[in-house]
PDB file of N, CA and C in Angstrom:
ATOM      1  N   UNK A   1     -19.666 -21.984  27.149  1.00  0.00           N
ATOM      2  CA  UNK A   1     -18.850 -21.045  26.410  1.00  0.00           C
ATOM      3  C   UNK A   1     -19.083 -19.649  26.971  1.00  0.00           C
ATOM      4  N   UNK A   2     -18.065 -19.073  27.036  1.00  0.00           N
ATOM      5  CA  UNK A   2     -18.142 -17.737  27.600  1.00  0.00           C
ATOM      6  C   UNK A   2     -17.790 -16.315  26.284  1.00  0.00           C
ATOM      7  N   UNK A   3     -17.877 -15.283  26.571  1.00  0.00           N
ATOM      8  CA  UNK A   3     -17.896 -14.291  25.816  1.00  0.00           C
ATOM      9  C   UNK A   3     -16.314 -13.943  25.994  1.00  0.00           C
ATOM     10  N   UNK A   4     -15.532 -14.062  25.037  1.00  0.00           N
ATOM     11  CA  UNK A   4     -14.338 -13.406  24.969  1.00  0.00           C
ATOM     12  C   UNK A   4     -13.817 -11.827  25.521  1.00  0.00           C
ATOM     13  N   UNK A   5     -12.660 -11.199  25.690  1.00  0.00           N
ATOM     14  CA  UNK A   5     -13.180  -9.973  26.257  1.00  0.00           C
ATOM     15  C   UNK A   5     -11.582  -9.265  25.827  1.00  0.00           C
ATOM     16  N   UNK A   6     -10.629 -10.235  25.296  1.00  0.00           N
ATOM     17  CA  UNK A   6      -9.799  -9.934  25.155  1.00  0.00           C
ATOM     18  C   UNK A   6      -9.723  -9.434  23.212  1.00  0.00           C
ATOM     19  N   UNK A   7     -10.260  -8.376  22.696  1.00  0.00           N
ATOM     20  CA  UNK A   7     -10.766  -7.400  22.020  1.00  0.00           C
ATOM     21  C   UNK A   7      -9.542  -7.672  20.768  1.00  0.00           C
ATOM     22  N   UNK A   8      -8.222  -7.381  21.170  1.00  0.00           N
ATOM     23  CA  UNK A   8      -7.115  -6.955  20.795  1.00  0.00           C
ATOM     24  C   UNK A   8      -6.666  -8.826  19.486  1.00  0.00           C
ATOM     25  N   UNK A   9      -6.882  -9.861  20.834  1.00  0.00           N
ATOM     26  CA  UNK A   9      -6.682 -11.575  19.917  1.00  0.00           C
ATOM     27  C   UNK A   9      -7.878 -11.566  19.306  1.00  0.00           C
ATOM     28  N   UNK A  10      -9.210 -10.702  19.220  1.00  0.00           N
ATOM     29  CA  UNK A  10     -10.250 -11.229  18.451  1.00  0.00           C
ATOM     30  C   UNK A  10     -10.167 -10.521  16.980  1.00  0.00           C
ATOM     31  N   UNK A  11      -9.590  -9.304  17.255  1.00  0.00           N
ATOM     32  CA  UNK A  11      -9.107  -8.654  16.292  1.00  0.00           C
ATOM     33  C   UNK A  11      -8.009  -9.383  15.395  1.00  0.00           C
ATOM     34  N   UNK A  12      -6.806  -9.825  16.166  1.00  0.00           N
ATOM     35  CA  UNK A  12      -5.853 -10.326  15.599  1.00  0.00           C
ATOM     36  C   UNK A  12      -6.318 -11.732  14.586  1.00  0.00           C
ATOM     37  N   UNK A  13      -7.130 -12.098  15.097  1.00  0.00           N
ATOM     38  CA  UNK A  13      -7.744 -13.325  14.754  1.00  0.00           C
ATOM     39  C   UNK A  13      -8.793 -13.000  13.371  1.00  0.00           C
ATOM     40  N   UNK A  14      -9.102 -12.005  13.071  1.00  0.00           N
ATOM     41  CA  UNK A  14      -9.459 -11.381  11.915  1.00  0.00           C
ATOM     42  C   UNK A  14      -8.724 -10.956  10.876  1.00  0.00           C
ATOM     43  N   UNK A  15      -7.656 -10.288  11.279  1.00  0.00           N
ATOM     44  CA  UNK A  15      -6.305 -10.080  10.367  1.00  0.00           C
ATOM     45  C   UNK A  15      -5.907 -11.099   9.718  1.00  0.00           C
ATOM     46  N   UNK A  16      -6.075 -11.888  10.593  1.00  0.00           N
ATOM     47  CA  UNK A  16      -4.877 -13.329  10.039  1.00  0.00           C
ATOM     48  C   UNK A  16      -6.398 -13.920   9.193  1.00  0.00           C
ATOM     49  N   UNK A  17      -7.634 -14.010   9.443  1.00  0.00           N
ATOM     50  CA  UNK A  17      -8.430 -14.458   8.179  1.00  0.00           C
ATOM     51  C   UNK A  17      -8.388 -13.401   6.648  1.00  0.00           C
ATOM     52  N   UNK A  18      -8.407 -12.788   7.078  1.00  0.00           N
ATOM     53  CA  UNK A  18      -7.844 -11.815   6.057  1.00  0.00           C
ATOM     54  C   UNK A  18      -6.758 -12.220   4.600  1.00  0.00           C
ATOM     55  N   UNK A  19      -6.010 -12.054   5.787  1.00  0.00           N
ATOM     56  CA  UNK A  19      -4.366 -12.207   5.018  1.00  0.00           C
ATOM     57  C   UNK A  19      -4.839 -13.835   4.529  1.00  0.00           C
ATOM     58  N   UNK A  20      -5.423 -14.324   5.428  1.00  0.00           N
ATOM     59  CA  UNK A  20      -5.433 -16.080   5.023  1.00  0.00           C
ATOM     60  C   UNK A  20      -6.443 -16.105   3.699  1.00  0.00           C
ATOM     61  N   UNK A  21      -7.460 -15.211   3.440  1.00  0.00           N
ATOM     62  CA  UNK A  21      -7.562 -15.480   2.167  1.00  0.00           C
ATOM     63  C   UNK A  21      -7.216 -14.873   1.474  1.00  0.00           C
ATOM     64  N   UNK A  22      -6.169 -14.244   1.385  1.00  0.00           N
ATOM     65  CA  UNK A  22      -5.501 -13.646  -0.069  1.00  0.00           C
ATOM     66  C   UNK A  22      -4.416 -14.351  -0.147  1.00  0.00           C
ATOM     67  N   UNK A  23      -3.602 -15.660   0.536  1.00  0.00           N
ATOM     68  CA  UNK A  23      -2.884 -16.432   0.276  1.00  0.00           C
ATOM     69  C   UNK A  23      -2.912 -18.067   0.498  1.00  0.00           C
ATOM     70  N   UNK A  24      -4.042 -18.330   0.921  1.00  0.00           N
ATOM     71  CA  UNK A  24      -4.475 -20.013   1.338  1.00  0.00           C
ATOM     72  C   UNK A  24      -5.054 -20.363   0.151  1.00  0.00           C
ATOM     73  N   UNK A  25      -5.082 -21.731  -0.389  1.00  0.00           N
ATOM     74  CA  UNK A  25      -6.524 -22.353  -0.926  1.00  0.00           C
ATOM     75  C   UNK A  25      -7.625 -21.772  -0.488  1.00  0.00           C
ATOM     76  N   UNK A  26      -8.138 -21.626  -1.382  1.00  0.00           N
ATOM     77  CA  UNK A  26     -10.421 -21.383  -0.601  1.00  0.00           C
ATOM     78  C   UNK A  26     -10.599 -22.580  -0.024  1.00  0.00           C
ATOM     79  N   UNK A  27     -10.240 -23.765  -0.412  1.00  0.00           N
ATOM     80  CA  UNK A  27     -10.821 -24.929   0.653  1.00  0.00           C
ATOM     81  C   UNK A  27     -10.410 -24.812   1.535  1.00  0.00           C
ATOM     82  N   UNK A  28      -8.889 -24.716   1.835  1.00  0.00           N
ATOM     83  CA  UNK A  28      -8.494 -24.847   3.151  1.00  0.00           C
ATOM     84  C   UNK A  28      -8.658 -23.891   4.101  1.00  0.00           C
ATOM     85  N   UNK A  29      -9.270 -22.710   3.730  1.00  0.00           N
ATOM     86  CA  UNK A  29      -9.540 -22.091   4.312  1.00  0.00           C
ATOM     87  C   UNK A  29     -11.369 -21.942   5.016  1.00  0.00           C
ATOM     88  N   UNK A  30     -11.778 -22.404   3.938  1.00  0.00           N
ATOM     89  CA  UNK A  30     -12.984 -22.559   3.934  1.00  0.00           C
ATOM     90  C   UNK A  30     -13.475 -23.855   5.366  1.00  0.00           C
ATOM     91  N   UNK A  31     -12.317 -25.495   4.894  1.00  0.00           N
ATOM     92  CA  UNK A  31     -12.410 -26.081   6.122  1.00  0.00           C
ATOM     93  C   UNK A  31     -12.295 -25.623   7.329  1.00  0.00           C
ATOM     94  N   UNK A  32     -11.053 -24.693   7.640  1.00  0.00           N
ATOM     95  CA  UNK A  32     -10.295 -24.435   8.688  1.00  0.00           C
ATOM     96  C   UNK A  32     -11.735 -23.776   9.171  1.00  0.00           C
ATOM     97  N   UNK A  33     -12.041 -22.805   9.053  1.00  0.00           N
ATOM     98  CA  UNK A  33     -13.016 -21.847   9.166  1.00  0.00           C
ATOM     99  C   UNK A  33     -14.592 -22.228  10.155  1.00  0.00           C
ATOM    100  N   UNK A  34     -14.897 -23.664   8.982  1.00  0.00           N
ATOM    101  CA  UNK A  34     -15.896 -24.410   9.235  1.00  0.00           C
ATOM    102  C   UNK A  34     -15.495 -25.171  10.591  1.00  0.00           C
ATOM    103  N   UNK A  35     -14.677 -25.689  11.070  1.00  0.00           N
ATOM    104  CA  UNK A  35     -13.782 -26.319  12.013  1.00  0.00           C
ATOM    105  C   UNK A  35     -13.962 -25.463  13.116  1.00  0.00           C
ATOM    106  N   UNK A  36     -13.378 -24.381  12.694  1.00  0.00           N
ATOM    107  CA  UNK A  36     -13.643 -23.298  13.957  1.00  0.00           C
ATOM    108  C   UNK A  36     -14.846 -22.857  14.584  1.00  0.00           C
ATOM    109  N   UNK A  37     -15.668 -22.751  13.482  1.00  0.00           N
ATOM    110  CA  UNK A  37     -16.902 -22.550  13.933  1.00  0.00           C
ATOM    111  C   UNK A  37     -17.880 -23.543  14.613  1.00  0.00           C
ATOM    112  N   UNK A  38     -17.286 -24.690  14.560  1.00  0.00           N
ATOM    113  CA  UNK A  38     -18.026 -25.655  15.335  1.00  0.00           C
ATOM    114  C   UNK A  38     -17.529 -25.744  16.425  1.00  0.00           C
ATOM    115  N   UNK A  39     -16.121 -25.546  16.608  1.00  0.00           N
ATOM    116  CA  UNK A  39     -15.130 -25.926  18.089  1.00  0.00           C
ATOM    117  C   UNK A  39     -15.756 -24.567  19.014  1.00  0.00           C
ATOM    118  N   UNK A  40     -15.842 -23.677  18.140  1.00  0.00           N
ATOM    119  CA  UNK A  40     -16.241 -22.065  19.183  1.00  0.00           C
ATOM    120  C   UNK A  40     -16.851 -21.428  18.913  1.00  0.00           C
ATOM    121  N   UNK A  41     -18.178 -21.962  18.424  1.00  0.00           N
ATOM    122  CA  UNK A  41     -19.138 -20.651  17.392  1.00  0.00           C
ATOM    123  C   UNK A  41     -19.485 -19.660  18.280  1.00  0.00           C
ATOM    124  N   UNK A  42     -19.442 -19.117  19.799  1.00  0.00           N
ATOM    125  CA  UNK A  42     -19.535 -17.759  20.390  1.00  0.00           C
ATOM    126  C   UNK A  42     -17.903 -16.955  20.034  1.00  0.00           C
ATOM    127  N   UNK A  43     -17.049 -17.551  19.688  1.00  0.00           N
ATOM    128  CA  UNK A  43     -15.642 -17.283  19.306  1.00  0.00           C
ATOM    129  C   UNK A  43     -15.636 -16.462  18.492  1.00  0.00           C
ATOM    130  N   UNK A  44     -15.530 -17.437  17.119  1.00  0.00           N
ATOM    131  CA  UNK A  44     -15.881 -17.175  15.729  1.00  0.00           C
ATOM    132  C   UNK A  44     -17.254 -15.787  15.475  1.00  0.00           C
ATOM    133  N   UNK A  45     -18.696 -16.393  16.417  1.00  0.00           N
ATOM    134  CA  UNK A  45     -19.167 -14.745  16.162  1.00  0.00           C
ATOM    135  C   UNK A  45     -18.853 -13.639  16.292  1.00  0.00           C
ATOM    136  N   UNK A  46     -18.109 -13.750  17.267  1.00  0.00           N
ATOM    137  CA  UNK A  46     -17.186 -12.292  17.525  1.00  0.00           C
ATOM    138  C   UNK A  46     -16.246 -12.092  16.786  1.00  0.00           C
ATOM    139  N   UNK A  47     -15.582 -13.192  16.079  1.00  0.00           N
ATOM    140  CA  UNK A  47     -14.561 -12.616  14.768  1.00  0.00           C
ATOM    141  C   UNK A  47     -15.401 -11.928  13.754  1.00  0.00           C
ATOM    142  N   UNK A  48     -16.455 -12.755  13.512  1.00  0.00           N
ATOM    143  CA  UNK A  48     -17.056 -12.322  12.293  1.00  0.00           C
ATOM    144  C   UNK A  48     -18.134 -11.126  12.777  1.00  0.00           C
ATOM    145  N   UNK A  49     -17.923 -10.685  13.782  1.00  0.00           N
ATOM    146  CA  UNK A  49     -18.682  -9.528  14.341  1.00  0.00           C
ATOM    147  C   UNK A  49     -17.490  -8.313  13.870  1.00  0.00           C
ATOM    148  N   UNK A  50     -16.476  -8.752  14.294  1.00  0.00           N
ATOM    149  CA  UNK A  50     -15.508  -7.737  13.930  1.00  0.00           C
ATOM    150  C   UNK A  50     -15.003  -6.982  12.496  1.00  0.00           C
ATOM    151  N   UNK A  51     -15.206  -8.662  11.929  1.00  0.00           N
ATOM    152  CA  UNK A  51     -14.739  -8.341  10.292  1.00  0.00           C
ATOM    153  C   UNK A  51     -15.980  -7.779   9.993  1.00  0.00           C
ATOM    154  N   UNK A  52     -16.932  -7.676  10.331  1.00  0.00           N
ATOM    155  CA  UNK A  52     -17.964  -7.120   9.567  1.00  0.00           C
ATOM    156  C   UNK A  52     -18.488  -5.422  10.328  1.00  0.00           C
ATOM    157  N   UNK A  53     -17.838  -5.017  11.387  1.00  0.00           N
ATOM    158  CA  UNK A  53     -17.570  -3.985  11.969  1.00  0.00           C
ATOM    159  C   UNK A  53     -16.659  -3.058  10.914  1.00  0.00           C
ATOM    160  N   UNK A  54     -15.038  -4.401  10.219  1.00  0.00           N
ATOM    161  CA  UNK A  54     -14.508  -3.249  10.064  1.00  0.00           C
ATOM    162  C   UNK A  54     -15.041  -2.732   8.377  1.00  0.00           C
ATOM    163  N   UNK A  55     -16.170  -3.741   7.856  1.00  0.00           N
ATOM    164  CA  UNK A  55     -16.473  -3.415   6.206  1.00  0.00           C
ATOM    165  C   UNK A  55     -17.541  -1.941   6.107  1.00  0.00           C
ATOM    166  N   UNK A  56     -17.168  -1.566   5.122  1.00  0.00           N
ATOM    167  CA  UNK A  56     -18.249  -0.235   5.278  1.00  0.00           C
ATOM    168  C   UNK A  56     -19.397  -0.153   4.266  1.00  0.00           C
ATOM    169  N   UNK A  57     -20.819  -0.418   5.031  1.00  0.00           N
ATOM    170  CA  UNK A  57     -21.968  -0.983   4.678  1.00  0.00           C
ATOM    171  C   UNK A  57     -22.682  -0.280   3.467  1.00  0.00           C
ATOM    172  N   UNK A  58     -21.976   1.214   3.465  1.00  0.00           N
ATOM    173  CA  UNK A  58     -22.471   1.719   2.111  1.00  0.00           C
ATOM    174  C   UNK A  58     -21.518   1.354   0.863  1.00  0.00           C
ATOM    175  N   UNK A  59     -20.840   0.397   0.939  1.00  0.00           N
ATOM    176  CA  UNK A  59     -19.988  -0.073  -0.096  1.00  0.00           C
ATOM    177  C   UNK A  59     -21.031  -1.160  -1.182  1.00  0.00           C
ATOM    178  N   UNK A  60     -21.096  -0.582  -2.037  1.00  0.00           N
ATOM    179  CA  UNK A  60     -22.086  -1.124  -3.071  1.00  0.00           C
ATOM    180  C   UNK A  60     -21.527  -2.616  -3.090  1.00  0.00           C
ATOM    181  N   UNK A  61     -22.492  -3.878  -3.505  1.00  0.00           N
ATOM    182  CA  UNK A  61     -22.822  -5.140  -3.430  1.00  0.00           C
ATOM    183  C   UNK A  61     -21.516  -5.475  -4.470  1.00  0.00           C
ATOM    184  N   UNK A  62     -22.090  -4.355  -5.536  1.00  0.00           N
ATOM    185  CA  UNK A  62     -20.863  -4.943  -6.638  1.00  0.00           C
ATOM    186  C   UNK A  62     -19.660  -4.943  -6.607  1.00  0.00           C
ATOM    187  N   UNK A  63     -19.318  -4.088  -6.151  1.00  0.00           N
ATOM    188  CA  UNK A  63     -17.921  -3.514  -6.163  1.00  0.00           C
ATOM    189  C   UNK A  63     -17.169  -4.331  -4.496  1.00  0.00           C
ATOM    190  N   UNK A  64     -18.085  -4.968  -3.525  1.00  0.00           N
ATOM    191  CA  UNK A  64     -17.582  -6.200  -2.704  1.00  0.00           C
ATOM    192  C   UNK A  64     -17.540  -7.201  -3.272  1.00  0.00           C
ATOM    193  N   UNK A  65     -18.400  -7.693  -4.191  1.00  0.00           N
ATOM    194  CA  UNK A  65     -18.249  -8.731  -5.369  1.00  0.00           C
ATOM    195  C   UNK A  65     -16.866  -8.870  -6.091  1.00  0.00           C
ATOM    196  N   UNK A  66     -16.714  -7.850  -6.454  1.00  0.00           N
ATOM    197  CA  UNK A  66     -15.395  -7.618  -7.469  1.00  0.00           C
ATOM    198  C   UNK A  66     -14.094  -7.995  -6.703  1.00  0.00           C
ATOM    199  N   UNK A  67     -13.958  -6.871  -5.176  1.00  0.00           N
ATOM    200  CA  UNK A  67     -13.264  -7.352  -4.443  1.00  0.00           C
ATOM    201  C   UNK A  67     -12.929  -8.429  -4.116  1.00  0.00           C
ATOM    202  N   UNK A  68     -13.472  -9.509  -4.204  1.00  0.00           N
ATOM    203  CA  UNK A  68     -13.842 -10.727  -3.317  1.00  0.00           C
ATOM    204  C   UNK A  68     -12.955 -11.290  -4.821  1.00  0.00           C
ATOM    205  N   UNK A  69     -13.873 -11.345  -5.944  1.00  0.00           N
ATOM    206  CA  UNK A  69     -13.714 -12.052  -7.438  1.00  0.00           C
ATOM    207  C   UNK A  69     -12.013 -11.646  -7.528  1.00  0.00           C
ATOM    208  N   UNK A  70     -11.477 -10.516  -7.221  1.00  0.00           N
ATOM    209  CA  UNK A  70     -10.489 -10.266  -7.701  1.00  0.00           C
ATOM    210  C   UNK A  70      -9.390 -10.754  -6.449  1.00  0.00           C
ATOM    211  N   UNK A  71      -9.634 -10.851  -5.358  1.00  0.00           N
ATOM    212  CA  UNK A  71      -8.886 -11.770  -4.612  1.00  0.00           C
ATOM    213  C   UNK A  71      -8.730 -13.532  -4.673  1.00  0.00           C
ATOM    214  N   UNK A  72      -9.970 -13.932  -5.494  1.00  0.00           N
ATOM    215  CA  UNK A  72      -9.609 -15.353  -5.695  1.00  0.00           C
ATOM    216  C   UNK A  72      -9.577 -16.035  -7.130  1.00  0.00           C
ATOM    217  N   UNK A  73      -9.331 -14.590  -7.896  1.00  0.00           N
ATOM    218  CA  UNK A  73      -9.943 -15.139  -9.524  1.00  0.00           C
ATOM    219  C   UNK A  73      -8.490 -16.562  -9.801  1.00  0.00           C
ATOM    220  N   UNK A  74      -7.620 -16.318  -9.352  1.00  0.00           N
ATOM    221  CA  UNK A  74      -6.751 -17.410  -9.646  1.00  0.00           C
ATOM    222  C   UNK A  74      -6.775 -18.693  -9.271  1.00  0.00           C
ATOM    223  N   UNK A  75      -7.509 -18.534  -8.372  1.00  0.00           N
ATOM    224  CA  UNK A  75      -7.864 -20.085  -6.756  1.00  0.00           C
ATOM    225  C   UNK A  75      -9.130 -21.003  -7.299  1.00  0.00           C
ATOM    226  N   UNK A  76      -8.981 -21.894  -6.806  1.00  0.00           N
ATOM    227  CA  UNK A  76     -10.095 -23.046  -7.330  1.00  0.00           C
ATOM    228  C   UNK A  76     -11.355 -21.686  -6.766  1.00  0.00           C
ATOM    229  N   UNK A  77     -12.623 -22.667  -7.071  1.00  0.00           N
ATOM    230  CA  UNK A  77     -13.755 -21.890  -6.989  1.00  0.00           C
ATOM    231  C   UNK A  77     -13.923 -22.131  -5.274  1.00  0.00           C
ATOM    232  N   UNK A  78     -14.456 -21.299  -4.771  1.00  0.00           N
ATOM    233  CA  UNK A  78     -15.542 -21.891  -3.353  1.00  0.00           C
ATOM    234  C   UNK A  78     -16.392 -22.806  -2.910  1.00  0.00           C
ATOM    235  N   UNK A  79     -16.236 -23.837  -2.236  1.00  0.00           N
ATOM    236  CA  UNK A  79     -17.419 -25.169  -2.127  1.00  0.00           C
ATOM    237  C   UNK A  79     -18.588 -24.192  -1.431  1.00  0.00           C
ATOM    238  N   UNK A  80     -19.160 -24.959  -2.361  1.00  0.00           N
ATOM    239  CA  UNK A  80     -21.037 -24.605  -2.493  1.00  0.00           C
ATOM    240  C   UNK A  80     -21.659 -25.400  -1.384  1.00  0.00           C
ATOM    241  N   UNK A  81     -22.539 -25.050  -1.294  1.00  0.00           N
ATOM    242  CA  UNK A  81     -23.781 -25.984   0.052  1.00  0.00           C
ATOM    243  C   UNK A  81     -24.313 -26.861  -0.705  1.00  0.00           C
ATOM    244  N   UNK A  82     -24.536 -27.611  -0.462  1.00  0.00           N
ATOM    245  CA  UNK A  82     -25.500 -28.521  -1.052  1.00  0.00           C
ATOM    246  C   UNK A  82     -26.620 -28.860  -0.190  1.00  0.00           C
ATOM    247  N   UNK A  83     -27.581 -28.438  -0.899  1.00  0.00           N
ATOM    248  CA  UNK A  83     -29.158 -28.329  -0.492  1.00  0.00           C
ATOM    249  C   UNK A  83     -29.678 -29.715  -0.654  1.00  0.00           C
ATOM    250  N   UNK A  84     -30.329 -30.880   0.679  1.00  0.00           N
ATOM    251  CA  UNK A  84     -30.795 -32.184   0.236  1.00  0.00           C
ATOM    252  C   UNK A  84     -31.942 -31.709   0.233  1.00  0.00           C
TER     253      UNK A  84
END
């Protein structure tokens, strides 16, 4: 696996997770996600390098909480890990 370099589709590729959870199922998004990250996890780190580039770190815990709560309060819940 090589390091992506094309900046602009890794970005784009963040947008569209974005938008994808304020209108997908949480599962299906949650699969898709998980899927990806196995097919390209140097890929995927760089998405999630990005999305977390563009969040701003002095944004209190709660109030990303809320955000988050208030984008899926209508949607089934999130699958949990299960710890054996």
């Amino acid at each position: 696996m090589a390091r992506y370099t094309d900046h602009d589709q890794l970005a784009a590729e963040a947008l569209q997770i974005a938008e994808d959870v304020r209108e997908l199922a949480p599962l299906a998004i949650y699969q898709r996600l998980a899927a990806q990250c196995a097919r390209d996890p140097e890929r995927m780190a760089q998405v999630i390098m990005c999305l977390s580039a563009w969040l701003d770190p002095d944004t209190p815990v709660g109030a990303l909480i809320a955000r988050a709560e208030a984008i899926t309060e209508a949607r089934a819940p999130m699958p949990r890990a299960v710890v054996a």
